[in-house]
Protein backbone atom coordinates (compact mmCIF):
# COMPACT_ATOMS: atom_id res chain seq x y z
CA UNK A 1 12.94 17.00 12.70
CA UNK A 2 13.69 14.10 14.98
CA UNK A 3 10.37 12.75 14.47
CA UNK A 4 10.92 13.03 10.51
CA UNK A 5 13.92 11.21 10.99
CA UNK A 6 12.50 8.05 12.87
CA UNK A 7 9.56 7.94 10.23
CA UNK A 8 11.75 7.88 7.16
CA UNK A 9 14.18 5.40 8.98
CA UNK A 10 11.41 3.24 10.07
CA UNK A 11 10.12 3.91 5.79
CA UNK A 12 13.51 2.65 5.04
CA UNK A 13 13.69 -0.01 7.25
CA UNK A 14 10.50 -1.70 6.20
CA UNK A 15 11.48 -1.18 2.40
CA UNK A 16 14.39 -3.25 3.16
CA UNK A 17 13.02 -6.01 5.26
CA UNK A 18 10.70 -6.31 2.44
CA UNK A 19 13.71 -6.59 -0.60
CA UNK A 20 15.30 -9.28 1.85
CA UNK A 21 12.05 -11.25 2.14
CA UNK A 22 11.46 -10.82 -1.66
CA UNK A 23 15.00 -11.91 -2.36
CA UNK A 24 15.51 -15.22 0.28
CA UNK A 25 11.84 -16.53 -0.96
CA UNK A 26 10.30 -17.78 -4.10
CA UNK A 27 7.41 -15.99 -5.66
CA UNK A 28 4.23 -17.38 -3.98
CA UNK A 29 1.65 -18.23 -6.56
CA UNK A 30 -1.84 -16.17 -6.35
CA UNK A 31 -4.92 -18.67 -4.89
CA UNK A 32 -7.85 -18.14 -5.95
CA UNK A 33 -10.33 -16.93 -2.73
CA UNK A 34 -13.94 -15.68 -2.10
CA UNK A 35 -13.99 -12.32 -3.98
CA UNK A 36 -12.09 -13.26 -7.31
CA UNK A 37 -14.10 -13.59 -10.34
CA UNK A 38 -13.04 -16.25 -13.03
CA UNK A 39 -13.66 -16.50 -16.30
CA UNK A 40 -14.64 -19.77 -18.30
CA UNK A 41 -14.12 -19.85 -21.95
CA UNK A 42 -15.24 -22.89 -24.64
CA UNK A 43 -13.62 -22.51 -28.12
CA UNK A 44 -15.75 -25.32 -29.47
CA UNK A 45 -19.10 -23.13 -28.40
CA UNK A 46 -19.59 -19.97 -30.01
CA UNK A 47 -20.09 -17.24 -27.56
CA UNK A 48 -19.80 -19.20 -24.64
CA UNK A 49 -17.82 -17.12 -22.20
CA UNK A 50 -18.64 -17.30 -18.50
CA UNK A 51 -17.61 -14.96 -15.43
CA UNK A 52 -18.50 -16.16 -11.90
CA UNK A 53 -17.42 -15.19 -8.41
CA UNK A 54 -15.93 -17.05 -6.20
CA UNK A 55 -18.36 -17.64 -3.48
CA UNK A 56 -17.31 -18.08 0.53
CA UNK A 57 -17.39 -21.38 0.11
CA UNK A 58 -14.38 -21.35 -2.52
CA UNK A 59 -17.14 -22.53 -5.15
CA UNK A 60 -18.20 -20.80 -8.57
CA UNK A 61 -21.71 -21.70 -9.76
CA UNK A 62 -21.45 -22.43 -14.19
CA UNK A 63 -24.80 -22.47 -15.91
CA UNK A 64 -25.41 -26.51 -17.24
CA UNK A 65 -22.10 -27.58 -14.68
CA UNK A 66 -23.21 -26.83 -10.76
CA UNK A 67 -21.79 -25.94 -8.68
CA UNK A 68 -17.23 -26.01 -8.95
CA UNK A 69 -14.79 -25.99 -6.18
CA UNK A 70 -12.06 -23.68 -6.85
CA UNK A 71 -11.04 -22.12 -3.54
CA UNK A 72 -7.33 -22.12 -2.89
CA UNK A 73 -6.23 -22.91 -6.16
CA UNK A 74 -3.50 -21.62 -8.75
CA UNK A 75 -4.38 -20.02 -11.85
CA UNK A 76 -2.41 -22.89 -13.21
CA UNK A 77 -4.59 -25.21 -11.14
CA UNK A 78 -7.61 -23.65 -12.07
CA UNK A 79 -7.06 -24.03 -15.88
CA UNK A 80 -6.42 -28.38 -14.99
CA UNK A 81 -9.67 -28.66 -12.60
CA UNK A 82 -11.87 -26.75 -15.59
CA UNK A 83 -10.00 -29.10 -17.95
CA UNK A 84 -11.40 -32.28 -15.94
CA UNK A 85 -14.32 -31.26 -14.89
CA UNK A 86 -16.38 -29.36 -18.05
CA UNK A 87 -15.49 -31.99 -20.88
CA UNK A 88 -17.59 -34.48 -18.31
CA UNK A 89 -20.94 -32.65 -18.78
CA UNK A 90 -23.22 -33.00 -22.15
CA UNK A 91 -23.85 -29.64 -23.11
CA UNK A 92 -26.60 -28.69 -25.35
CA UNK A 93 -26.77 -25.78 -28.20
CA UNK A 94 -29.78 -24.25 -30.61
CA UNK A 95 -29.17 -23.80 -33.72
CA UNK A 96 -30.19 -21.02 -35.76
CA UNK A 97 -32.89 -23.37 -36.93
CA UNK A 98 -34.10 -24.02 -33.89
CA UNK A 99 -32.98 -27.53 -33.48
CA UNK A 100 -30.77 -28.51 -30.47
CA UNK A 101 -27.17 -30.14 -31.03
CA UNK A 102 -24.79 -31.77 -28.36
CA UNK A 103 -21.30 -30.21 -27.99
CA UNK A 104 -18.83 -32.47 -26.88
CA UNK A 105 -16.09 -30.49 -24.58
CA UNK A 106 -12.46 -31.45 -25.41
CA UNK A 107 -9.81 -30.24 -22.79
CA UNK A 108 -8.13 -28.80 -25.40
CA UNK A 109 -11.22 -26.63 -25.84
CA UNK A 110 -11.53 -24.71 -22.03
CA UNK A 111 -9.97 -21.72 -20.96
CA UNK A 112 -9.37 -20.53 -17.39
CA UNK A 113 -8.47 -17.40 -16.20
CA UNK A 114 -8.43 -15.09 -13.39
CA UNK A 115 -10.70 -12.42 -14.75
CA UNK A 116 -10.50 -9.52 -11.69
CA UNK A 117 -8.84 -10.21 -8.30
CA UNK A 118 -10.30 -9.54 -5.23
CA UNK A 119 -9.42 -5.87 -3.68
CA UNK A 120 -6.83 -5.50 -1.06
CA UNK A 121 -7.43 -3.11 2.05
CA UNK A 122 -4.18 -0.47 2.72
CA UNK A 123 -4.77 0.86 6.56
CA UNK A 124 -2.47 2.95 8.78
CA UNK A 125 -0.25 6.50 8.23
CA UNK A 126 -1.05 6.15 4.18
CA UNK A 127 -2.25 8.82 2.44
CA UNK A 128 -5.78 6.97 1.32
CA UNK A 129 -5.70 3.96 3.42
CA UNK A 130 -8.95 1.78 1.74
CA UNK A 131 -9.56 -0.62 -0.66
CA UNK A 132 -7.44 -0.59 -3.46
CA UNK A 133 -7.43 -2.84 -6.58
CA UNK A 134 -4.87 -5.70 -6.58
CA UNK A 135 -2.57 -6.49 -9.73
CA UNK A 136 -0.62 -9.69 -10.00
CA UNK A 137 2.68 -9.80 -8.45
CA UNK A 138 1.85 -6.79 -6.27
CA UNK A 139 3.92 -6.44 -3.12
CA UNK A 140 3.38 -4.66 -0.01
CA UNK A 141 5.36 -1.64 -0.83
CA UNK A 142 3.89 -1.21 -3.89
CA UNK A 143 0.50 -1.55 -2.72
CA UNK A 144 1.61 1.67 -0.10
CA UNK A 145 2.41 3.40 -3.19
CA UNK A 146 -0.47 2.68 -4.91
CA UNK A 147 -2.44 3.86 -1.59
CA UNK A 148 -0.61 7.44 -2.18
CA UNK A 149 2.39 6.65 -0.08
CA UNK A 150 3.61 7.32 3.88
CA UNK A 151 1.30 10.09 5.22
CA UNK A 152 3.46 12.56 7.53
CA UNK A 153 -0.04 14.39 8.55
CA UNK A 154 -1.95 11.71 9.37
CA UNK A 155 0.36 10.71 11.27
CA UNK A 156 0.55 13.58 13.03
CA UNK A 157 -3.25 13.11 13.27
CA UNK A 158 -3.58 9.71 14.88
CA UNK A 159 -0.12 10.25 17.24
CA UNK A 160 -0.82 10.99 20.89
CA UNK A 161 0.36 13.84 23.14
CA UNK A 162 1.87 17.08 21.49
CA UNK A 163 4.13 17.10 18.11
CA UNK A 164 7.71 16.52 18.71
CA UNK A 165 8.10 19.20 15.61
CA UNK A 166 6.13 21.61 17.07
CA UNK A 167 7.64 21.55 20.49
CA UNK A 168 11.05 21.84 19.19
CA UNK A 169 10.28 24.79 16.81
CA UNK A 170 8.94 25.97 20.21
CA UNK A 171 12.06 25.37 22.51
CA UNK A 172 14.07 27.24 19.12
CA UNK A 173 12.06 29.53 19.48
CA UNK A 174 12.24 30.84 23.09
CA UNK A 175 15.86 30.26 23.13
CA UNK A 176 15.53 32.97 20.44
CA UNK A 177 13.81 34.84 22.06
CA UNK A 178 15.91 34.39 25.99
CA UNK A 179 19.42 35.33 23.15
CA UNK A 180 17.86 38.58 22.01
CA UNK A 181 17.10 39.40 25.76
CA UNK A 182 20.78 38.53 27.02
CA UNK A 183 23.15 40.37 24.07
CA UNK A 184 20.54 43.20 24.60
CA UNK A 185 21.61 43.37 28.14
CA UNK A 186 24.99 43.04 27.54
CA UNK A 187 24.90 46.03 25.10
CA UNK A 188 23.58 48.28 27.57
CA UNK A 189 26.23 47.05 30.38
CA UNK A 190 28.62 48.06 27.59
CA UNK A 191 27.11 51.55 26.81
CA UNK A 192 26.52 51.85 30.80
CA UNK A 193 30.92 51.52 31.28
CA UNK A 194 31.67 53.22 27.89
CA UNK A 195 33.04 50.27 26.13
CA UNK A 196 32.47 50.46 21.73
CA UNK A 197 32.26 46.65 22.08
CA UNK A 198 30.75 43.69 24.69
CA UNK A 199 30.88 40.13 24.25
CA UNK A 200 29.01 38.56 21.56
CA UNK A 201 29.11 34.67 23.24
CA UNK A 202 25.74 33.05 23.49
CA UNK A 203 24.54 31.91 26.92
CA UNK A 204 26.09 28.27 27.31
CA UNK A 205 23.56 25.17 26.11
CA UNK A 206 22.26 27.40 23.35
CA UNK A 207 20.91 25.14 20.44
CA UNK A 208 20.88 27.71 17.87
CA UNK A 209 23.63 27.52 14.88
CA UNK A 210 25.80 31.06 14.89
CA UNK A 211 24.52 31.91 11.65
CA UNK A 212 20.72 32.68 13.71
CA UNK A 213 22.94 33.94 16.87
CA UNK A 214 24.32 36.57 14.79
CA UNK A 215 21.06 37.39 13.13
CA UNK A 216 18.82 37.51 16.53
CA UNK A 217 21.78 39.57 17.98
């Protein structure tokens, strides 16, 4: 049970280191980083909806626009830099009847969200430690919920040496085991000098509660 105990405290510890962080700082605004996918919208083009990934460089690659630096930047950001950059470029649509017409891109026009965020990895004593999909705003002890929570087995798994549970159920146990032994002997010593009753105190340093005493006796 001891070892219980330090885990939850150590649970409850965290939790509240992490509602003190969360309350003396600001949200931190998501940046956008090689994994994310964006996606690019242009009202004044019908059907003209890109998703790309953010590449390791920090870049996303647009059909007609090149290559786009977006590493590191707010959604916020993202929407300004796709504002400045995409009404720049000439961009050319068929029509129906076959001819080709230039758009012209008004800021107004672009859209610029974060379309799926990168995954997070959740490692250590959780139940499935892994990748796990990220949501906006997440913090860290949701994302240990999300990875089913504090695992008590595997911690038990990864720990060293034997398990402080076990050995104490163990040491209860002998001790049960060394009582039953001793008021055993003491009722024969009684029987032995013809006394009805013999003394029922357990052996001094005895970690059982008198309820089991009583019942092992």
């Amino acid at each position: 049970m001891a070892f219980v105990s330090r885990i939850f405290f150590a649970a409850l510890a965290g939790c509240l280191a992490l509602d003190i962080a969360a309350a003396a700082e600001a949200p931190v605004a998501y940046k956008l980083s090689p994994g994310d996918t964006v996606e690019i919208g242009i009202a004044s083009i019908a059907e003209r909806t890109q998703r790309a990934i953010v590449q390791m460089d920090g870049s996303i690659a647009l059909p007609e626009f090149g290559m786009i630096p977006v590493g590191g930047l707010t959604p916020a950001e993202l929407q300004t830099r796709m504002e400045a950059v995409l009404p720049t470029k000439i961009v050319h649509q068929r029509l129906p009847d076959g001819r080709e017409q230039m758009i012209v891109i008004k800021p107004s026009d672009v859209t610029a969200v974060i379309a799926e965020y990168r995954p997070i990895y959740v490692t250590g004593d959780v139940l499935t430690p892994g990748q796990q999909t990220y949501r906006p705003l997440m913090t860290v002890r949701q994302a240990i919920a999300v990875a089913g929570g504090f695992s008590l087995l595997r911690s038990r798994a990864s720990q060293s040496g034997p398990d402080p549970v076990d050995l104490r159920r163990d040491y209860e146990s002998i001790w049960g085991d060394y009582i039953r032994d001793y008021f055993h002997g003491a009722r024969i010593r009684a029987e032995l000098q013809n006394q009805a009753e013999f003394d029922m105190q357990p052996p001094q340093g005895s970690p059982l509660s008198n309820a089991l005493i009583s019942a092992v006796a």
